[in-house]
PDB file of N, CA and C in Angstrom:
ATOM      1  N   UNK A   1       0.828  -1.197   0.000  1.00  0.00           N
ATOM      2  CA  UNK A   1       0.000   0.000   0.000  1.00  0.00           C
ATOM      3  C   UNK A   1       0.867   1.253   0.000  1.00  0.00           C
ATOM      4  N   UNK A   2       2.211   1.162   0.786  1.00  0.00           N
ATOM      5  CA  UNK A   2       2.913   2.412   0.744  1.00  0.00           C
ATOM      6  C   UNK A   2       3.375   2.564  -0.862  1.00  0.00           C
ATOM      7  N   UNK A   3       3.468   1.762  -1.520  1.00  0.00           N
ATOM      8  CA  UNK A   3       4.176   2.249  -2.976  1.00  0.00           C
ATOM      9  C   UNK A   3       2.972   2.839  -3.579  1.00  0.00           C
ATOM     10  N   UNK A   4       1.416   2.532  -3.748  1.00  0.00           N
ATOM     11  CA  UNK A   4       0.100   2.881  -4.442  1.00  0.00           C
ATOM     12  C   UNK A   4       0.507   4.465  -4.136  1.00  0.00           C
ATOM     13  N   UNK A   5       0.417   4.563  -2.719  1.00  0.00           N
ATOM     14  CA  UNK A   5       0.362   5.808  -2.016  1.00  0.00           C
ATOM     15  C   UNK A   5       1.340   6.630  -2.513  1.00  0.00           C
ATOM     16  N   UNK A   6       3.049   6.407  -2.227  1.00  0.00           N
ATOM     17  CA  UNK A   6       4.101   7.107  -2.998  1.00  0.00           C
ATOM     18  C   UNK A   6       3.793   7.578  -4.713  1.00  0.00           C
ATOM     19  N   UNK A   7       3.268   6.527  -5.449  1.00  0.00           N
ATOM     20  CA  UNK A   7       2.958   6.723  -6.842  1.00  0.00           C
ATOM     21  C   UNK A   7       2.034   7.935  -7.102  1.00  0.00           C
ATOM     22  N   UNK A   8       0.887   7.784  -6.070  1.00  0.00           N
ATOM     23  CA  UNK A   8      -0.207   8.813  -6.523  1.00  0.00           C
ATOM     24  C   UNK A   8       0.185  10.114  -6.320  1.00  0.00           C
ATOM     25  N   UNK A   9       1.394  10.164  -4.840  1.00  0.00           N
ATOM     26  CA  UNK A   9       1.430  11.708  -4.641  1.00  0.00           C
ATOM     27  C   UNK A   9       2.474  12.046  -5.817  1.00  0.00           C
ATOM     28  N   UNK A  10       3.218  11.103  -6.209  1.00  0.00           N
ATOM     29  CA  UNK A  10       4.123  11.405  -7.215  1.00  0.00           C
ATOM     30  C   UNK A  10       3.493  11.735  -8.679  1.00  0.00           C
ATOM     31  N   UNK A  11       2.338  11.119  -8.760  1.00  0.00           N
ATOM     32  CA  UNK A  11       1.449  11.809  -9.619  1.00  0.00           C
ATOM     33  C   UNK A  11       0.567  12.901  -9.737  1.00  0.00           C
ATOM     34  N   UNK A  12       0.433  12.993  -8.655  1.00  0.00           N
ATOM     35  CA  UNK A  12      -0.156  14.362  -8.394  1.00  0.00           C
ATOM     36  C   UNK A  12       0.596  15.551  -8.374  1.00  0.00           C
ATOM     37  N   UNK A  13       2.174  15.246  -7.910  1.00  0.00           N
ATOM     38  CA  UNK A  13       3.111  16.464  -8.411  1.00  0.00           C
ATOM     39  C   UNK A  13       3.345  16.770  -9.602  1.00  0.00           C
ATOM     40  N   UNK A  14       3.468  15.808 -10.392  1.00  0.00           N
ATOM     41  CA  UNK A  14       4.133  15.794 -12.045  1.00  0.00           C
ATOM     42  C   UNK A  14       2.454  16.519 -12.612  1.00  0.00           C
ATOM     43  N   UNK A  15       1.371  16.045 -12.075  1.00  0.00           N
ATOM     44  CA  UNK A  15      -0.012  17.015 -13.028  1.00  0.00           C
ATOM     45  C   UNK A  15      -0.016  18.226 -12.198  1.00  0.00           C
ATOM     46  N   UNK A  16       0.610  18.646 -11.309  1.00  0.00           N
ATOM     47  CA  UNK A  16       0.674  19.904 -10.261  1.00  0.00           C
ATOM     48  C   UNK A  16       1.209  20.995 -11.650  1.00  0.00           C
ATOM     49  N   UNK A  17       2.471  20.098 -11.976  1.00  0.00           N
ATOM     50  CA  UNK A  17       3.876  20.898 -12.767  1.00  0.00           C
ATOM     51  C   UNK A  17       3.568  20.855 -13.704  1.00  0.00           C
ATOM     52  N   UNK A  18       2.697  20.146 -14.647  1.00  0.00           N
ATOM     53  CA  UNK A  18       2.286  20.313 -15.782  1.00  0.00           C
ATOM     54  C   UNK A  18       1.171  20.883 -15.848  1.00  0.00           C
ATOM     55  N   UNK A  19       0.213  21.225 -15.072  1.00  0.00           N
ATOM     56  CA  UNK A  19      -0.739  22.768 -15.320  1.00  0.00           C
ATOM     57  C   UNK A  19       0.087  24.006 -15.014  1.00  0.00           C
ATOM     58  N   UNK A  20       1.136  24.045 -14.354  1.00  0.00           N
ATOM     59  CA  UNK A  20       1.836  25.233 -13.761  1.00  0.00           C
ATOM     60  C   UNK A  20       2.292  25.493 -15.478  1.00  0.00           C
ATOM     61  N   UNK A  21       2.753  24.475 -15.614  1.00  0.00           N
ATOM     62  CA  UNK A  21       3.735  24.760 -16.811  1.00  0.00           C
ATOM     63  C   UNK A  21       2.740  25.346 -17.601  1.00  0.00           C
ATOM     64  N   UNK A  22       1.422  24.451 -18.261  1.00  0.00           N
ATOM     65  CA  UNK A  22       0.899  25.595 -19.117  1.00  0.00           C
ATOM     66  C   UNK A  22       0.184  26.575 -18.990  1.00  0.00           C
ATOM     67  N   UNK A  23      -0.096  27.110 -17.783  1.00  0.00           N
ATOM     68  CA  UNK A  23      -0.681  28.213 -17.016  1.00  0.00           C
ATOM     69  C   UNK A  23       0.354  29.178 -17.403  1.00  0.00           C
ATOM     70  N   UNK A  24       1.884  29.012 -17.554  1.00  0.00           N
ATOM     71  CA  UNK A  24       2.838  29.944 -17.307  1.00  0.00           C
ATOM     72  C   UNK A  24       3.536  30.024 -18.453  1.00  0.00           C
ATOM     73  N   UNK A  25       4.428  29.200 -19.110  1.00  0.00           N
ATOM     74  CA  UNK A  25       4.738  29.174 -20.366  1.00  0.00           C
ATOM     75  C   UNK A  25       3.908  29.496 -21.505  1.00  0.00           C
ATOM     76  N   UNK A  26       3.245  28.431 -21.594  1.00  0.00           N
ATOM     77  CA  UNK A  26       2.476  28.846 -23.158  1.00  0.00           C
ATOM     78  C   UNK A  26       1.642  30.096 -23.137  1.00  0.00           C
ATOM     79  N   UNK A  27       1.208  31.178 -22.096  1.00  0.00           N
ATOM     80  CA  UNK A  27       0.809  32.400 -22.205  1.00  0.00           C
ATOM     81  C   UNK A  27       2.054  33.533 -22.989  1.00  0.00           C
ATOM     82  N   UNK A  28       3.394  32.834 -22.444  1.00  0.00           N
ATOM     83  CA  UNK A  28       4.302  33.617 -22.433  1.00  0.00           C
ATOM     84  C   UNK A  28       5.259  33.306 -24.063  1.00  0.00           C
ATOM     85  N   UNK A  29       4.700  31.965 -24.701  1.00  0.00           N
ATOM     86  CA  UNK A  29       4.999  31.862 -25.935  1.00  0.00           C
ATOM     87  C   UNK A  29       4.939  32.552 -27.223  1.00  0.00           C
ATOM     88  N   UNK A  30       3.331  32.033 -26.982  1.00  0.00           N
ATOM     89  CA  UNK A  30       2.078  32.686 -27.423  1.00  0.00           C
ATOM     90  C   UNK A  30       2.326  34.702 -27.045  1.00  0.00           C
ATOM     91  N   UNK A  31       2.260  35.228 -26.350  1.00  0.00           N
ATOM     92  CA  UNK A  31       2.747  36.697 -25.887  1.00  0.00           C
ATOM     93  C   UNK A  31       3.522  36.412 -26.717  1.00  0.00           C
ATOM     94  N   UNK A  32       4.877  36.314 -27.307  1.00  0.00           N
ATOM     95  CA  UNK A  32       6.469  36.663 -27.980  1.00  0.00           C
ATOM     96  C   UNK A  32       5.764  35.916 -29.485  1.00  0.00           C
ATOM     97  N   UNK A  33       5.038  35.202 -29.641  1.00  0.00           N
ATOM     98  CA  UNK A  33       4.529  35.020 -31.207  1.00  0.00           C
ATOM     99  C   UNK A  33       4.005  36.654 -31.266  1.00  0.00           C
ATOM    100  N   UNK A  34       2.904  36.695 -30.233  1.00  0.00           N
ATOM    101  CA  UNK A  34       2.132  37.970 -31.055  1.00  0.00           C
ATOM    102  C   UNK A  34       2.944  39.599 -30.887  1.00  0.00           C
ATOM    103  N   UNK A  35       3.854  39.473 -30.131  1.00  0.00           N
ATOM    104  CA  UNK A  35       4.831  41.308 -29.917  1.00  0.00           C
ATOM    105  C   UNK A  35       5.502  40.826 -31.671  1.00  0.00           C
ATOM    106  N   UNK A  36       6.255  39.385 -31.946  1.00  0.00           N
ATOM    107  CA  UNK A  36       6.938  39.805 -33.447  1.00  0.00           C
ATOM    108  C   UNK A  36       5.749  39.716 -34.029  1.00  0.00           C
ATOM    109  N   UNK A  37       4.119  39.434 -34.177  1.00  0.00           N
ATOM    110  CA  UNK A  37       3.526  39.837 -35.331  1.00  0.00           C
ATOM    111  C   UNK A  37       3.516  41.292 -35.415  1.00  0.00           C
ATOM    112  N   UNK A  38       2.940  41.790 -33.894  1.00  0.00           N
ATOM    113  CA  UNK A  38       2.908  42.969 -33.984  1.00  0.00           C
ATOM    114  C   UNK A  38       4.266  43.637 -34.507  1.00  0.00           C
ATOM    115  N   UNK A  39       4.972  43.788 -34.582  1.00  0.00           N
ATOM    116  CA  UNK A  39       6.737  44.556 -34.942  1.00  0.00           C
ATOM    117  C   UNK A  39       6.462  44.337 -36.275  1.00  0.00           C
ATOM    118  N   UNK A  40       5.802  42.765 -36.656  1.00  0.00           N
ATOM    119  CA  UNK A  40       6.498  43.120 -38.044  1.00  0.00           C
ATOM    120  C   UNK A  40       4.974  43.405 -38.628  1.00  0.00           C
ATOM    121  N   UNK A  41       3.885  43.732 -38.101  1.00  0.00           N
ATOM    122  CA  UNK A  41       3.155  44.599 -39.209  1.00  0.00           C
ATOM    123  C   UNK A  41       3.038  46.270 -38.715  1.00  0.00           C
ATOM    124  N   UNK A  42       3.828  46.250 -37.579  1.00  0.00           N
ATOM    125  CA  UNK A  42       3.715  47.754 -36.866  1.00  0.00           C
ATOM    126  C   UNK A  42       2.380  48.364 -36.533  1.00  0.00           C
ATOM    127  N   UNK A  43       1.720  47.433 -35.777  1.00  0.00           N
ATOM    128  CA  UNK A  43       0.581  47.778 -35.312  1.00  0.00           C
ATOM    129  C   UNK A  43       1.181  48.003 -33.547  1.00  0.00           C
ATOM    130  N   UNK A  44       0.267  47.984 -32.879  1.00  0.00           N
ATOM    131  CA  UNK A  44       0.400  48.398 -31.441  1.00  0.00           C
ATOM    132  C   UNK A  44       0.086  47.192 -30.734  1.00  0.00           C
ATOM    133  N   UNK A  45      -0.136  46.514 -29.334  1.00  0.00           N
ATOM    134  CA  UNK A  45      -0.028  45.524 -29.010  1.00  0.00           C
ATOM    135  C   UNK A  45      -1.004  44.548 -28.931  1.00  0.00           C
ATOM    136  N   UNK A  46      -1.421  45.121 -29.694  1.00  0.00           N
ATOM    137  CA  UNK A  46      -3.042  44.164 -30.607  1.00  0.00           C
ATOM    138  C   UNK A  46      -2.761  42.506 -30.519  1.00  0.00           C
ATOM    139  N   UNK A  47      -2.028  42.278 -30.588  1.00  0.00           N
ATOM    140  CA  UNK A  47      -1.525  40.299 -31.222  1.00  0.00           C
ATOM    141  C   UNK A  47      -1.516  39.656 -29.950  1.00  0.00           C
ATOM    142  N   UNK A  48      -0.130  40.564 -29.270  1.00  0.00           N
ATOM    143  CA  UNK A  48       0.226  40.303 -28.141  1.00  0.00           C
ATOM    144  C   UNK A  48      -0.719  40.234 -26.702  1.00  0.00           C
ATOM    145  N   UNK A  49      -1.752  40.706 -26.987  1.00  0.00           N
ATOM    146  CA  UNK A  49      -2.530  40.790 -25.747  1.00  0.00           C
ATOM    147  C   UNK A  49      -3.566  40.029 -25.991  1.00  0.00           C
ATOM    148  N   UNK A  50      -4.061  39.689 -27.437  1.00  0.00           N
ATOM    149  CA  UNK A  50      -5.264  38.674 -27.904  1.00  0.00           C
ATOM    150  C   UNK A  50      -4.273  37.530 -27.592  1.00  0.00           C
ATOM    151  N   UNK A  51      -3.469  37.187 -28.386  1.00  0.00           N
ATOM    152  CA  UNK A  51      -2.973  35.930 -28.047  1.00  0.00           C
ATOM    153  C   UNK A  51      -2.449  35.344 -26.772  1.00  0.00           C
ATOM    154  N   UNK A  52      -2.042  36.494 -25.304  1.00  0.00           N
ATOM    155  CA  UNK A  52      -1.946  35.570 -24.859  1.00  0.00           C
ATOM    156  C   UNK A  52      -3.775  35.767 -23.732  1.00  0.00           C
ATOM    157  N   UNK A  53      -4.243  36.533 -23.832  1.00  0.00           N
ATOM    158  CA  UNK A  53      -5.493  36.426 -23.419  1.00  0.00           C
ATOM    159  C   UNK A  53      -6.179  34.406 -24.033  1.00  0.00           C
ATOM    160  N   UNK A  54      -6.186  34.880 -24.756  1.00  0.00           N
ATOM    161  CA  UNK A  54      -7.038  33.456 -25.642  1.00  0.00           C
ATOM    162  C   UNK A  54      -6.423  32.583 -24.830  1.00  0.00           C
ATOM    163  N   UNK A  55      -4.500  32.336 -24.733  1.00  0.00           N
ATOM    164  CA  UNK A  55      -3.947  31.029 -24.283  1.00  0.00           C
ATOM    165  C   UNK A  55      -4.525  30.622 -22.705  1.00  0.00           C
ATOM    166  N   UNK A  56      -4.552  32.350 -21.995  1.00  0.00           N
ATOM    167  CA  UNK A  56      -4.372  31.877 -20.922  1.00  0.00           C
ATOM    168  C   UNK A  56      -5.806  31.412 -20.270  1.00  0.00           C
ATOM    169  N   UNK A  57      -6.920  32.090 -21.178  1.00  0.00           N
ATOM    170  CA  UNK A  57      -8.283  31.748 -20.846  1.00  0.00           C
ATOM    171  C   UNK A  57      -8.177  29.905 -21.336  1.00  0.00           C
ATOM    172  N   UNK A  58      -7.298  29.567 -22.351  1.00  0.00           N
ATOM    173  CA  UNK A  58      -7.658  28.291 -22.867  1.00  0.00           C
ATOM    174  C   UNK A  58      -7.109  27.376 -21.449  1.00  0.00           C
ATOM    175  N   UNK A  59      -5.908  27.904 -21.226  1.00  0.00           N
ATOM    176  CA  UNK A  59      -5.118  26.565 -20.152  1.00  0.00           C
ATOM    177  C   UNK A  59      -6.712  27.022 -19.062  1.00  0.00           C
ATOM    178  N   UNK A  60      -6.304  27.824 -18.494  1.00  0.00           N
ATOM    179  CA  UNK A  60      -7.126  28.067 -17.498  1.00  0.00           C
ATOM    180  C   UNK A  60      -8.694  27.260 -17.448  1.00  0.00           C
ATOM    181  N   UNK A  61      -9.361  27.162 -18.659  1.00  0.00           N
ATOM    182  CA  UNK A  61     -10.141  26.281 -18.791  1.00  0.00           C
ATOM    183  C   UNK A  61     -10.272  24.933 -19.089  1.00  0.00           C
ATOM    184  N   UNK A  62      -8.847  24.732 -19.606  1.00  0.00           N
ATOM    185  CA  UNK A  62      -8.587  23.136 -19.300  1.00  0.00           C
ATOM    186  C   UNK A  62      -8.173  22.450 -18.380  1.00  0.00           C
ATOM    187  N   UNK A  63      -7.279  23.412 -17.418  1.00  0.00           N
ATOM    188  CA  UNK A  63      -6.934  23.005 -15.787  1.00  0.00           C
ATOM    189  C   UNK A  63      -7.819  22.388 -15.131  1.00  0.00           C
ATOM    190  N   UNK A  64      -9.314  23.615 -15.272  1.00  0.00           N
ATOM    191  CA  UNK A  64     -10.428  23.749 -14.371  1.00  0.00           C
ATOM    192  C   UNK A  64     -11.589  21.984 -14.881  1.00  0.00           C
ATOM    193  N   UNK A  65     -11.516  21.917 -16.772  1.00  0.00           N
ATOM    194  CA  UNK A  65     -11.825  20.579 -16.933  1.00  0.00           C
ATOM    195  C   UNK A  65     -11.149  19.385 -16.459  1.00  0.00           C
ATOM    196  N   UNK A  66      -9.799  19.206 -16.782  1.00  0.00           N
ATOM    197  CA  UNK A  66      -9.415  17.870 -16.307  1.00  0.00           C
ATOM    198  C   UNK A  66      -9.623  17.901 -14.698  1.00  0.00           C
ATOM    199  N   UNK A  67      -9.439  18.862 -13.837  1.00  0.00           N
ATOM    200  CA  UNK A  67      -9.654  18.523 -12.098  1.00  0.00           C
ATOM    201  C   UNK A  67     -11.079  18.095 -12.181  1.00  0.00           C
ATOM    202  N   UNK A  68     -12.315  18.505 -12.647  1.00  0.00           N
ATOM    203  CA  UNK A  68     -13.746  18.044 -12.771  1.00  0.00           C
ATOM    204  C   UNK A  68     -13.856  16.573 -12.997  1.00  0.00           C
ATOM    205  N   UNK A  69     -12.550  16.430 -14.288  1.00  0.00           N
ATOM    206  CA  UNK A  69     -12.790  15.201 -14.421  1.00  0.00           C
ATOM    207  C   UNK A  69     -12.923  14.129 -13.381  1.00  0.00           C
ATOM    208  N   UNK A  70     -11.324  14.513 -12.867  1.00  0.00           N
ATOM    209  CA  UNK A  70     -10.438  13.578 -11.965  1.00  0.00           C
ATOM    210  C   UNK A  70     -11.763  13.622 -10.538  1.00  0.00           C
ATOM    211  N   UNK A  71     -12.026  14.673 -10.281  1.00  0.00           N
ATOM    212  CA  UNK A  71     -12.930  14.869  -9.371  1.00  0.00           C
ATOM    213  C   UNK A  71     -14.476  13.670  -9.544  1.00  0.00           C
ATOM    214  N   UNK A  72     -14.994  13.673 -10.666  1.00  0.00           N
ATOM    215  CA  UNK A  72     -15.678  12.789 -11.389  1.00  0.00           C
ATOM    216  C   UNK A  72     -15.399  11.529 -11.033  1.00  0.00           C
ATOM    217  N   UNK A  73     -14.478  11.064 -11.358  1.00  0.00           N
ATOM    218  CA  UNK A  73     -13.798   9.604 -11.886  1.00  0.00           C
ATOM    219  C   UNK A  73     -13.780   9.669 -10.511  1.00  0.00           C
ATOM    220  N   UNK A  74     -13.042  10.151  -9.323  1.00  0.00           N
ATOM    221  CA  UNK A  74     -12.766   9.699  -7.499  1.00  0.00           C
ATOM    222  C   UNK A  74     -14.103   9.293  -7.195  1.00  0.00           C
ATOM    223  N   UNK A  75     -15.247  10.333  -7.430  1.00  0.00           N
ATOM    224  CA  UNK A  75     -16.681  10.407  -6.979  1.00  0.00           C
ATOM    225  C   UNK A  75     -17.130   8.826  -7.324  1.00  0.00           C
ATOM    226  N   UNK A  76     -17.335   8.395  -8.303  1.00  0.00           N
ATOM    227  CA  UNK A  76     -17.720   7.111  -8.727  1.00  0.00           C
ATOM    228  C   UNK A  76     -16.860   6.101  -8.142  1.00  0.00           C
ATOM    229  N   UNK A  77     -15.372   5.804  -7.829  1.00  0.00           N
ATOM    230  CA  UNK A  77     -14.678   5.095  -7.219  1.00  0.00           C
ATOM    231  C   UNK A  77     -15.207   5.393  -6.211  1.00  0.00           C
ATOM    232  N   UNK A  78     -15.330   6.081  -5.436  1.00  0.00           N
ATOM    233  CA  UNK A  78     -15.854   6.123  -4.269  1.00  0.00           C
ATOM    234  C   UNK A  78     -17.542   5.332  -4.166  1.00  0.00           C
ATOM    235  N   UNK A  79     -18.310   5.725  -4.863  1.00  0.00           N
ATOM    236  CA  UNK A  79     -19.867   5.339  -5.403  1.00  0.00           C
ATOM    237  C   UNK A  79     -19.556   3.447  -5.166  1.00  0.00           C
ATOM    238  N   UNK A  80     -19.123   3.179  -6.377  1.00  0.00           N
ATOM    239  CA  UNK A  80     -18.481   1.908  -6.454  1.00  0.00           C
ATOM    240  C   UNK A  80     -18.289   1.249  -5.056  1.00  0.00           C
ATOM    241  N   UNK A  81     -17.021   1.650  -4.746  1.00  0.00           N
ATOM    242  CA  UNK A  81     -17.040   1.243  -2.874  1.00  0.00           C
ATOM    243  C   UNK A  81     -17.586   1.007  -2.472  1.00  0.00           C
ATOM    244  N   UNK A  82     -18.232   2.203  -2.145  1.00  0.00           N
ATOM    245  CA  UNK A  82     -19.774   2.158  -1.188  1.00  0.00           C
ATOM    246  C   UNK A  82     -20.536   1.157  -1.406  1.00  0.00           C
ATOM    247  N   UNK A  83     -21.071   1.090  -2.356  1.00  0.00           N
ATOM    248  CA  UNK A  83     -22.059  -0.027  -2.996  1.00  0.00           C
ATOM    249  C   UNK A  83     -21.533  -1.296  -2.340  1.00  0.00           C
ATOM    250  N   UNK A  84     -20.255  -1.455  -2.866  1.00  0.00           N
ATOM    251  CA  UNK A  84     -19.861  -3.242  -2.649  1.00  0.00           C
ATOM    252  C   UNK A  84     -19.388  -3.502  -1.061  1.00  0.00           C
ATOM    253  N   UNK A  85     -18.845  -2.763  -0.557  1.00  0.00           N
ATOM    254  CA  UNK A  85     -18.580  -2.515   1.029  1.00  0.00           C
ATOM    255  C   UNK A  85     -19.444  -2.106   2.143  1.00  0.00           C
ATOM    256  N   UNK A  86     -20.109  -0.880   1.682  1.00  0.00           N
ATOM    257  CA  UNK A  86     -20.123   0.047   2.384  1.00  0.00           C
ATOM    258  C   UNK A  86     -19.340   1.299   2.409  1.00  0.00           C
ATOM    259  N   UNK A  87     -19.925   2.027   3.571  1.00  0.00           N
ATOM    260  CA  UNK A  87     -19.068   3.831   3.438  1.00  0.00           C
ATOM    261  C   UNK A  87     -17.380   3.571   3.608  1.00  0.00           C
ATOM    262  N   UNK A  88     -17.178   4.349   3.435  1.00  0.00           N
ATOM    263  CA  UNK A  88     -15.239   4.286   3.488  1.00  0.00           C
ATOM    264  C   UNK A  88     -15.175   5.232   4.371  1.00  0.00           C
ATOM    265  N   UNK A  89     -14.284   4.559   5.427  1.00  0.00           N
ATOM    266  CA  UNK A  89     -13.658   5.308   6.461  1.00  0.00           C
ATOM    267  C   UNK A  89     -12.659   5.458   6.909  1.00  0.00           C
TER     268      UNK A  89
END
């Protein structure tokens, strides 16, 4: 049981670091795509602020889906349990 246990929190760090990551990076990609569109059509920071608006509304709403999921999927493992056991305590 201690290795199940070690695995999950170890999984739960690595999906910790990989929403961080695209919460933080790909806004900041996405931002440096749209400052060189903007430069090279010499507009003002039009690109740069749509694009990373869009990214960061996108991660941000996929963070918020996959935890629903995972949240989902526990709820029914748990459901499951219950049923064949009883409550979990």
């Amino acid at each position: 049981m201690q290795q199940a246990e070690a695995r999950e929190l170890k999984q739960g760090f690595g999906d910790a670091f990989a929403a961080a990551f695209e919460l933080a990076v790909t806004p900041a990609i996405f931002g440096v795509l749209g400052w060189l569109l903007d430069r090279t059509l010499g507009t003002t920071p039009v690109f740069t602020i749509a694009f990373v608006l869009v990214t960061v509304s996108y991660a941000a709403w996929k963070v918020a889906r996959d935890y629903r999921v995972k949240l989902d999927r526990e709820a029914a493992e748990r459901r499951e349990a219950w049923q064949a056991r009883g409550p979990l305590v």
